[in-house]
N, C-alpha and C. Protein backbone atom coordinates (compact mmCIF):
# COMPACT_ATOMS: atom_id res chain seq x y z
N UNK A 1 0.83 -1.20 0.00
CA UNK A 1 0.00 0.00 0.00
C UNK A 1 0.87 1.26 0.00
N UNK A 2 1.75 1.41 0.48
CA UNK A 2 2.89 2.53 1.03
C UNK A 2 3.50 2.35 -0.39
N UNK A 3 3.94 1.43 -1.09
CA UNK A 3 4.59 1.43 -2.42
C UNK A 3 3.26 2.16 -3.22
N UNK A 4 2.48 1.71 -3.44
CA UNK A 4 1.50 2.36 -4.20
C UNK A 4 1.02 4.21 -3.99
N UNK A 5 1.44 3.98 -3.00
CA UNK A 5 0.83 5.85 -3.03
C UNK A 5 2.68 6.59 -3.06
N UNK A 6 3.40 6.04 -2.71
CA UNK A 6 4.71 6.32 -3.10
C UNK A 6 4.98 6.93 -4.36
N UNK A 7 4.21 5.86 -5.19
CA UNK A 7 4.42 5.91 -6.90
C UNK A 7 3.67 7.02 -7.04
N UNK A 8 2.19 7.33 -6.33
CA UNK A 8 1.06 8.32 -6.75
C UNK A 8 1.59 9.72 -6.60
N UNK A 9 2.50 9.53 -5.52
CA UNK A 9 3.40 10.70 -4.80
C UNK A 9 4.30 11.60 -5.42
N UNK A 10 4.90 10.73 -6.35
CA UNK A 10 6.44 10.73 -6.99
C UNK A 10 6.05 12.38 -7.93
N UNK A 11 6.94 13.28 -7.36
CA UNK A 11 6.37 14.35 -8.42
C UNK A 11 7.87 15.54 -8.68
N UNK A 12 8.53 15.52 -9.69
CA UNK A 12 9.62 16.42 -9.81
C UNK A 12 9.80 17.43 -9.96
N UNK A 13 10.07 18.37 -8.96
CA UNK A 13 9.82 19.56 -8.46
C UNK A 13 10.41 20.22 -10.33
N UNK A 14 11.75 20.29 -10.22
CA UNK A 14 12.78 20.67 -10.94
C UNK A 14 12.16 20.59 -12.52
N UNK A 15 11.42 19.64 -12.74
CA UNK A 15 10.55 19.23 -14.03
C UNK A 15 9.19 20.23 -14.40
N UNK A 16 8.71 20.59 -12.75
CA UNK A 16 7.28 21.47 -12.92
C UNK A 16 7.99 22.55 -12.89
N UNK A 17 8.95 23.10 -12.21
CA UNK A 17 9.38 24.62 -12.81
C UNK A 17 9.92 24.31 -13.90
N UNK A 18 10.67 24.10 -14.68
CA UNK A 18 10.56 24.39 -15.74
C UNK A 18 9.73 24.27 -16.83
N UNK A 19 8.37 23.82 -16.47
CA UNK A 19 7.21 23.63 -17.32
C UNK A 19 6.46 24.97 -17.29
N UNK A 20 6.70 25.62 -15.86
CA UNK A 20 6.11 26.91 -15.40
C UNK A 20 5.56 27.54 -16.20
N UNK A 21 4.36 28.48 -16.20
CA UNK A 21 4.28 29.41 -17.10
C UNK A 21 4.94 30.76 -16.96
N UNK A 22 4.92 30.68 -15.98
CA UNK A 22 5.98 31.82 -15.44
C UNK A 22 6.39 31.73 -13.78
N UNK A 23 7.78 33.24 -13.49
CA UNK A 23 7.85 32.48 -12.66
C UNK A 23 7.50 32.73 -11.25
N UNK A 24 6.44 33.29 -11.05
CA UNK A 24 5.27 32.90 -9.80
C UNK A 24 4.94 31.38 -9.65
N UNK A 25 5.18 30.81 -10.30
CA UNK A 25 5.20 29.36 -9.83
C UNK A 25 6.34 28.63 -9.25
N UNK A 26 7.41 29.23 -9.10
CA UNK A 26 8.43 29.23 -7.98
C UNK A 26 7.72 29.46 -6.83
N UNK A 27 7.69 30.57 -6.29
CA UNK A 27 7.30 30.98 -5.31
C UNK A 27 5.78 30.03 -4.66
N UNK A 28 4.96 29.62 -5.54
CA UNK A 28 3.88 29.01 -5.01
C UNK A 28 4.90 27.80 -4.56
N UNK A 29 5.76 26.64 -5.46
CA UNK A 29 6.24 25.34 -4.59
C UNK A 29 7.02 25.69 -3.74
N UNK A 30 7.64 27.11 -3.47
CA UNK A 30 8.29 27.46 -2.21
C UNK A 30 7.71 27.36 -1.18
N UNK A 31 6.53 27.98 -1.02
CA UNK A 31 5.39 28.15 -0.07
C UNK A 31 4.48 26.73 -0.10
N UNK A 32 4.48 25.85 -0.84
CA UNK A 32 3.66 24.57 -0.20
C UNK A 32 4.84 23.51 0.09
N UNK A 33 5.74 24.20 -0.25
CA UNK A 33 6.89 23.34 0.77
C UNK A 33 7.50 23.17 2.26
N UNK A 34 7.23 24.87 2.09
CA UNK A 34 7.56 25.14 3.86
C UNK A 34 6.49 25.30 4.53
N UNK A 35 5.12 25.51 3.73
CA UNK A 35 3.92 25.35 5.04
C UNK A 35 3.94 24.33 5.79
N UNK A 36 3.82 23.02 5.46
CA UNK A 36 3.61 22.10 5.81
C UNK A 36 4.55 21.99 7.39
N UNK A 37 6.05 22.21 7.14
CA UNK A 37 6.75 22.51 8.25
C UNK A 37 6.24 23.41 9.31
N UNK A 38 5.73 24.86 8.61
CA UNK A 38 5.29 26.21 9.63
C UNK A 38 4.48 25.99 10.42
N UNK A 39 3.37 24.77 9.77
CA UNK A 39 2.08 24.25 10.30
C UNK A 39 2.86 23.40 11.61
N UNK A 40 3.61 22.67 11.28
CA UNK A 40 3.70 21.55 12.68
C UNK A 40 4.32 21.84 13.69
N UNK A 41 5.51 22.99 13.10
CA UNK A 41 6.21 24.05 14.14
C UNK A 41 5.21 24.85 15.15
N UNK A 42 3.85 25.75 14.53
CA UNK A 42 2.66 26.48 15.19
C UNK A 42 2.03 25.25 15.95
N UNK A 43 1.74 24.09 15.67
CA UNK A 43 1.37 23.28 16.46
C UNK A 43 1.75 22.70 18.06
N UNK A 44 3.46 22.16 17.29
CA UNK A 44 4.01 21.49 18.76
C UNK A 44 4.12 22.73 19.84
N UNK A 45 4.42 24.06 19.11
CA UNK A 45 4.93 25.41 20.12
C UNK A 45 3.73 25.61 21.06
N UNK A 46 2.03 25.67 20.13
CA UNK A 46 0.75 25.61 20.69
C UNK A 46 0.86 24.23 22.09
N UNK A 47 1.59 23.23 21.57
CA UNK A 47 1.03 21.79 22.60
C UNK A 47 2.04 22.71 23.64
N UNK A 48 3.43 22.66 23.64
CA UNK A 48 3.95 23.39 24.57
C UNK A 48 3.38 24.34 25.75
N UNK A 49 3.31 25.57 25.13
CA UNK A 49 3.08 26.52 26.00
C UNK A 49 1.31 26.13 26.47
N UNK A 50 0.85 25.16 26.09
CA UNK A 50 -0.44 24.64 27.02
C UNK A 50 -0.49 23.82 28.07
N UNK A 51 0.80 22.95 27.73
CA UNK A 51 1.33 21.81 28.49
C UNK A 51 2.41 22.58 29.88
N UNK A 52 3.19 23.68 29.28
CA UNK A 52 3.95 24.59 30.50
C UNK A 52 2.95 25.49 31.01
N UNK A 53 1.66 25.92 30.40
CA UNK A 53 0.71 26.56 31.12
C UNK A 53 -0.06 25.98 32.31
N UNK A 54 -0.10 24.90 32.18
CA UNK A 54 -1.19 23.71 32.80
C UNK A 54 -0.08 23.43 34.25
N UNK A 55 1.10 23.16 33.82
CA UNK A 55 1.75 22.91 35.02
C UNK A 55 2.05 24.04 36.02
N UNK A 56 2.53 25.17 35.32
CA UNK A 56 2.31 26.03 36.34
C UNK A 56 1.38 26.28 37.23
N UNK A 57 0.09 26.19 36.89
CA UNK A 57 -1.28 26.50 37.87
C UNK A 57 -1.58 25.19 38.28
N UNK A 58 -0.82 24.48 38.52
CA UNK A 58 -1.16 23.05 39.45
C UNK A 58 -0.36 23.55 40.88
């Protein structure tokens, strides 16, 4: 199953920019590259400071 969506996955960055129509389409795979990171970074920092909030007022 993991092989199969692997294959579905498989996508070459380097191949779609240069297909670009122009180049604002840099900048868009820049930005759905590092969201994904920004997102889980805003997350664990959120679990944090709820988890050091909680202990303090115990």
């Amino acid at each position: 199953m993991n092989l199969l969506i692997t294959l579905l996955q498989d996508v070459n960055i380097d191949e779609k920019l240069k297909e670009a129509p122009d180049d604002n389409y840099g900048i868009g795979v820049f930005i759905g590259t590092m969201l994904p990171f920004v997102i889980l970074v805003i997350i664990a920092y959120t679990i944090y400071r709820y988890n050091k909030n909680r202990i303090q007022d115990e």
